[in-house]
Protein backbone atom coordinates (compact mmCIF):
# COMPACT_ATOMS: atom_id res chain seq x y z
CA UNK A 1 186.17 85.20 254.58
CA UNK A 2 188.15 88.24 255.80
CA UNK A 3 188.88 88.59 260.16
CA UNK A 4 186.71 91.35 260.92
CA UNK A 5 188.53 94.86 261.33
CA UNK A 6 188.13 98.02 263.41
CA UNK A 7 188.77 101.45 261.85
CA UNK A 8 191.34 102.72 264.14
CA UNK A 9 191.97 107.05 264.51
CA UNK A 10 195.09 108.29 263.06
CA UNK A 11 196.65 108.98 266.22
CA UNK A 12 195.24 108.20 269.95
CA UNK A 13 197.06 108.82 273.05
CA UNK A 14 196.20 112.59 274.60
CA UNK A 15 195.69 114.01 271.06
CA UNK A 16 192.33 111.75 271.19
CA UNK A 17 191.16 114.19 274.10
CA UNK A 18 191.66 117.19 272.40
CA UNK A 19 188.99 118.79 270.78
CA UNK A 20 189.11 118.92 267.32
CA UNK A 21 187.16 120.92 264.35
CA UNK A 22 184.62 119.96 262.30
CA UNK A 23 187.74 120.06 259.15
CA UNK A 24 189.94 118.23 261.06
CA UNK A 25 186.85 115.45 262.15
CA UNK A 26 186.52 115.32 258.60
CA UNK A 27 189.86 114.97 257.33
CA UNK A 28 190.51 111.74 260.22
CA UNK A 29 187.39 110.39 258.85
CA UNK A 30 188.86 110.46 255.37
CA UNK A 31 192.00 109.38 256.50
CA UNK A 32 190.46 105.97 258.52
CA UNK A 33 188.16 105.30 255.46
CA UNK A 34 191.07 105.29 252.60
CA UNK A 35 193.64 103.70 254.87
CA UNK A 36 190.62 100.83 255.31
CA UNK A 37 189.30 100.49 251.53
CA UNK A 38 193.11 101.63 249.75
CA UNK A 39 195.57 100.84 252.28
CA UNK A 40 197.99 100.62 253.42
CA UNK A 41 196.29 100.34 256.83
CA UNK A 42 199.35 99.82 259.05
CA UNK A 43 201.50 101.60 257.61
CA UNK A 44 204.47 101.80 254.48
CA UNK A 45 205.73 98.33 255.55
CA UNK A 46 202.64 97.03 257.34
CA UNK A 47 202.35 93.52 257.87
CA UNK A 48 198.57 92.35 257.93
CA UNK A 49 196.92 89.89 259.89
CA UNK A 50 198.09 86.67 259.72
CA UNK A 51 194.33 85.57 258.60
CA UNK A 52 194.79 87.45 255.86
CA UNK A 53 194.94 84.63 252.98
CA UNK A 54 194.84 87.56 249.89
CA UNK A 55 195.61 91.04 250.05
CA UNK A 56 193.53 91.79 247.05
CA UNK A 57 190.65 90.73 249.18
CA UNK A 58 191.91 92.50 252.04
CA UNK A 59 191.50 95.67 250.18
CA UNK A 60 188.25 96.86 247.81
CA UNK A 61 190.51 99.59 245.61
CA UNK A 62 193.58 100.82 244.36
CA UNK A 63 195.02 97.34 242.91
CA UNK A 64 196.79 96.18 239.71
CA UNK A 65 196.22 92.88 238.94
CA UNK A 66 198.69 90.61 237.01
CA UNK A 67 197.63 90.58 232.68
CA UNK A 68 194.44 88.76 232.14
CA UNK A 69 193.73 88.01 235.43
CA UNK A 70 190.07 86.71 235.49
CA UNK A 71 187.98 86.23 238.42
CA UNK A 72 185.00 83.52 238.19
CA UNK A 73 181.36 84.40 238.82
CA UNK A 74 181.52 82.17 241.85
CA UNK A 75 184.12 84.15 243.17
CA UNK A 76 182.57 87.55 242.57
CA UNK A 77 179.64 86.43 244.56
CA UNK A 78 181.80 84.98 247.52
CA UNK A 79 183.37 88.68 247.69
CA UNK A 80 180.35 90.04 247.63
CA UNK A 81 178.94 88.30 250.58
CA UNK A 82 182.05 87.93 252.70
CA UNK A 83 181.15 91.08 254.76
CA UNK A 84 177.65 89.21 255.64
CA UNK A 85 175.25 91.28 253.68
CA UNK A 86 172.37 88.57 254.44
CA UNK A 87 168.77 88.46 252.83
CA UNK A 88 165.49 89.00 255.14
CA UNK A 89 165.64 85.35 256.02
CA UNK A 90 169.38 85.32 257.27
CA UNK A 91 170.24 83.56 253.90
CA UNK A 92 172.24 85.47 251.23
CA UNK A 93 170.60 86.80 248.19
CA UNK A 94 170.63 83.97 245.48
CA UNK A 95 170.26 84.80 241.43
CA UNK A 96 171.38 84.59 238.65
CA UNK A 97 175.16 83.63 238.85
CA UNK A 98 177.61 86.26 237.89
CA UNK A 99 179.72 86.25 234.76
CA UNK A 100 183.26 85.77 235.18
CA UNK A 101 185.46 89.05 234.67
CA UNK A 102 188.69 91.12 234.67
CA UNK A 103 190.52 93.22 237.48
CA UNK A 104 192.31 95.73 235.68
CA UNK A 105 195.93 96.10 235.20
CA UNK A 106 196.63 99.34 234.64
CA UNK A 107 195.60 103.11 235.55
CA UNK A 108 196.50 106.25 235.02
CA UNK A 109 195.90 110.10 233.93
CA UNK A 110 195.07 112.95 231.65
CA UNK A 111 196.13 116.61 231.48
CA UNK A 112 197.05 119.30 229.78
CA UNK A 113 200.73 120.96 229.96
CA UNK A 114 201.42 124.44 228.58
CA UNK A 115 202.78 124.53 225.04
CA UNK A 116 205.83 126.42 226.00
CA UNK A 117 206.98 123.15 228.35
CA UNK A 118 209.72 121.11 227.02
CA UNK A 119 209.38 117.92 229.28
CA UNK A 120 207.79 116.70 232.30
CA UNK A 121 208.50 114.99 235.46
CA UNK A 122 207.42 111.43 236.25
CA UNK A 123 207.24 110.47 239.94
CA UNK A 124 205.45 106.75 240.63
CA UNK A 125 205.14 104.25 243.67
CA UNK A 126 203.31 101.22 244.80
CA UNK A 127 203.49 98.82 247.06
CA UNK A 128 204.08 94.68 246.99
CA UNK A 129 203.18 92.81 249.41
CA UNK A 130 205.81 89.66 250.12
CA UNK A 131 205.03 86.38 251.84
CA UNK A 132 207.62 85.73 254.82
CA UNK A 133 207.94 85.13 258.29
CA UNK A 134 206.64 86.85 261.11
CA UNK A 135 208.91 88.95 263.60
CA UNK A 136 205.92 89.97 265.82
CA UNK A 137 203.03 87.29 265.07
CA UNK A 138 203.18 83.69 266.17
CA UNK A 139 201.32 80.98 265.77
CA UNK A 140 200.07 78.31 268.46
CA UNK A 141 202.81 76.27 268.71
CA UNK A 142 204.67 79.71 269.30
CA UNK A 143 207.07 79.39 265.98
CA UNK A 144 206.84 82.64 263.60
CA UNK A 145 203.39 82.75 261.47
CA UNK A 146 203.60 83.00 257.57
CA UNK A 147 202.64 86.73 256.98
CA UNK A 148 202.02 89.46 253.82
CA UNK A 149 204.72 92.13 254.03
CA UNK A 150 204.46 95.23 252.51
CA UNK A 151 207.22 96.17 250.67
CA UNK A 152 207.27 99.81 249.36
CA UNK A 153 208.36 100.49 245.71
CA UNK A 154 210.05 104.06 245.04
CA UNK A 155 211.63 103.95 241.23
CA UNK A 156 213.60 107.00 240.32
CA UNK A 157 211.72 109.74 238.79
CA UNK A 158 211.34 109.67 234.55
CA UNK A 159 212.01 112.55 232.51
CA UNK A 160 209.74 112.59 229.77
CA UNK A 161 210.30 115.10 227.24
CA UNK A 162 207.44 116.48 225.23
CA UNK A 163 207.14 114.97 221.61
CA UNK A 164 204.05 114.89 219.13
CA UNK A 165 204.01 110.75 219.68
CA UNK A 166 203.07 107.56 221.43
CA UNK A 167 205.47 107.10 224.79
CA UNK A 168 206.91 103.96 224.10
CA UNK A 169 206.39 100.99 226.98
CA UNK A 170 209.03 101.32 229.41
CA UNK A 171 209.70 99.48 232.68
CA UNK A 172 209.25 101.88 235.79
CA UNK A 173 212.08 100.39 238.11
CA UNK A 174 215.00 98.00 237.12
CA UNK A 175 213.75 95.86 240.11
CA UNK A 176 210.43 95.07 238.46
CA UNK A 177 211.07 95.14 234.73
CA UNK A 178 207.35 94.25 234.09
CA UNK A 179 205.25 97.47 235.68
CA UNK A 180 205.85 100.09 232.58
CA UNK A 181 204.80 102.99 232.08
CA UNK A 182 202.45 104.28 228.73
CA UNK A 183 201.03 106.85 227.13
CA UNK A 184 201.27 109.64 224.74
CA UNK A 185 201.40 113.27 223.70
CA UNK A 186 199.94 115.50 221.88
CA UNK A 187 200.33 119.06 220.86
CA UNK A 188 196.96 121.01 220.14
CA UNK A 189 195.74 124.43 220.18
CA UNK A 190 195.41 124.40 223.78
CA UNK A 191 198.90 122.70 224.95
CA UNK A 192 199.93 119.30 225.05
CA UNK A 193 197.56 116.93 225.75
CA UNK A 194 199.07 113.91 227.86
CA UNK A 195 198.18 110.47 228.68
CA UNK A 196 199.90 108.18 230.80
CA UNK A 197 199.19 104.69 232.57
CA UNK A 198 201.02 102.91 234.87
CA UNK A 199 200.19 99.30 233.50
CA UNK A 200 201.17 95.53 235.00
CA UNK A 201 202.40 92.98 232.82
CA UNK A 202 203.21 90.62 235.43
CA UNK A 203 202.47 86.90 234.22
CA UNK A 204 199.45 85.32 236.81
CA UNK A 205 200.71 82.90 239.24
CA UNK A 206 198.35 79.82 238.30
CA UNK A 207 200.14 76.84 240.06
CA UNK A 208 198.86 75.23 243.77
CA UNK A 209 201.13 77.00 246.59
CA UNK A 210 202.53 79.92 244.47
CA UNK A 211 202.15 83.18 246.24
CA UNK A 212 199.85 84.68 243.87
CA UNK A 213 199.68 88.18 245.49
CA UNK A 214 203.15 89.34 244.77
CA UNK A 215 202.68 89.50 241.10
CA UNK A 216 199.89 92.08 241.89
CA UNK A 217 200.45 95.95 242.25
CA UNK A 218 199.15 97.55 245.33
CA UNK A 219 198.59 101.83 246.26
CA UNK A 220 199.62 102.64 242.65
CA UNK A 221 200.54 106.23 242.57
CA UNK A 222 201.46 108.43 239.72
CA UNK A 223 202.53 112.01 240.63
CA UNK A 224 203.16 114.55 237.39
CA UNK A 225 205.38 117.93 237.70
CA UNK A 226 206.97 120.42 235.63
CA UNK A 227 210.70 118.98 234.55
């Protein structure tokens, strides 16, 4: 079960006295609630609680998991009553059990470009969370906790030139060969037609101990622009 959490303001200190706008309430609303369901919550390199045992529980959107990674019907209803949604009776709801399923690995976009463009401009990132040592968190015997560490991913932007074809599965950044990027293009009457994923084809981490998390994609982002 996940520690329990406190949605914390973007910024406290004497801004917190100031009085703000109905927009701007709104927009630090928006702002606690996706850094609380996408992450990442402490920041670009954040470094979670050392409770945390999965980041991919830690957070309810915005992940990539490794190909073909299934998740049991047992385990679908343990994250479904880890935030203690109870019954009447203090008991959780018991059915029929859940069939076992897939977390996606991939996600991505569709638009339309002028038919005058020539190519267009590919920005990505992510982020991958790393287990290491602790600089700030201890444990009780006061030696450095194991921790999740974020580590952001930047590749270099793609050129992608416009062509009447399927864009051929290529890897995103030289650092992690196995997160490619897909799609394909299409010229109609009205422009060209894109497609493009961002898709994971990182193997699952099955054996006892392995870190399992780092083979999963965290805050995918794909950003498209005129080349």
């Amino acid at each position: 079960m996940r520690p329990p959490r406190t949605l914390v303001p973007p910024s406290l200190g004497t801004s917190a006295l100031v009085r703000k706008t109905p927009n701007e309430l709104r927009d630090d609303l928006m702002e606690m609630a996706v850094r609380d369901l996408l992450g990442p919550a402490g920041g670009p390199e954040e470094e979670p609680d050392q409770r945390e045992d999965h980041i991919y529980q830690r957070y309810l959107v915005g992940m990539l998991a490794p190909k073909d990674s299934e998740v049991s019907g047992d385990e679908l209803d343990e994250l479904a009553t880890a935030e203690g949604n109870e019954g009447e009776e203090g008991v959780p709801d018991s059915g029929t059990p859940s069939a076992s399923t897939y977390f996606p690995s991939s996600m991505g976009l569709s638009f339309v470009v002028a038919a005058e463009a020539k190519e267009i401009l590919i920005e990505a990132d992510w982020g991958q969370y790393l287990r290491g040592k602790s600089e700030t968190q201890q444990q009780r015997d006061g030696s450095p906790a194991n921790v999740w560490k974020r580590r952001p991913i930047t590749p270099a932007p793609i050129t992608l030139p416009l062509k009447h074809e399927d864009v051929v599965l290529q890897p995103m950044h030289p650092d992690h060969p196995l997160v490619l990027l897909q799609g394909r293009t299409r010229l109609t009457a009205d422009g060209w037609v894109v497609t493009l994923f961002m898709v994971n084809q990182q193997e699952a981490r099955k054996r006892r101990g392995e870190p399992k998390d780092e083979v999963w994609v965290f805050q995918p982002k794909l950003r498209v622009g005129r080349g």
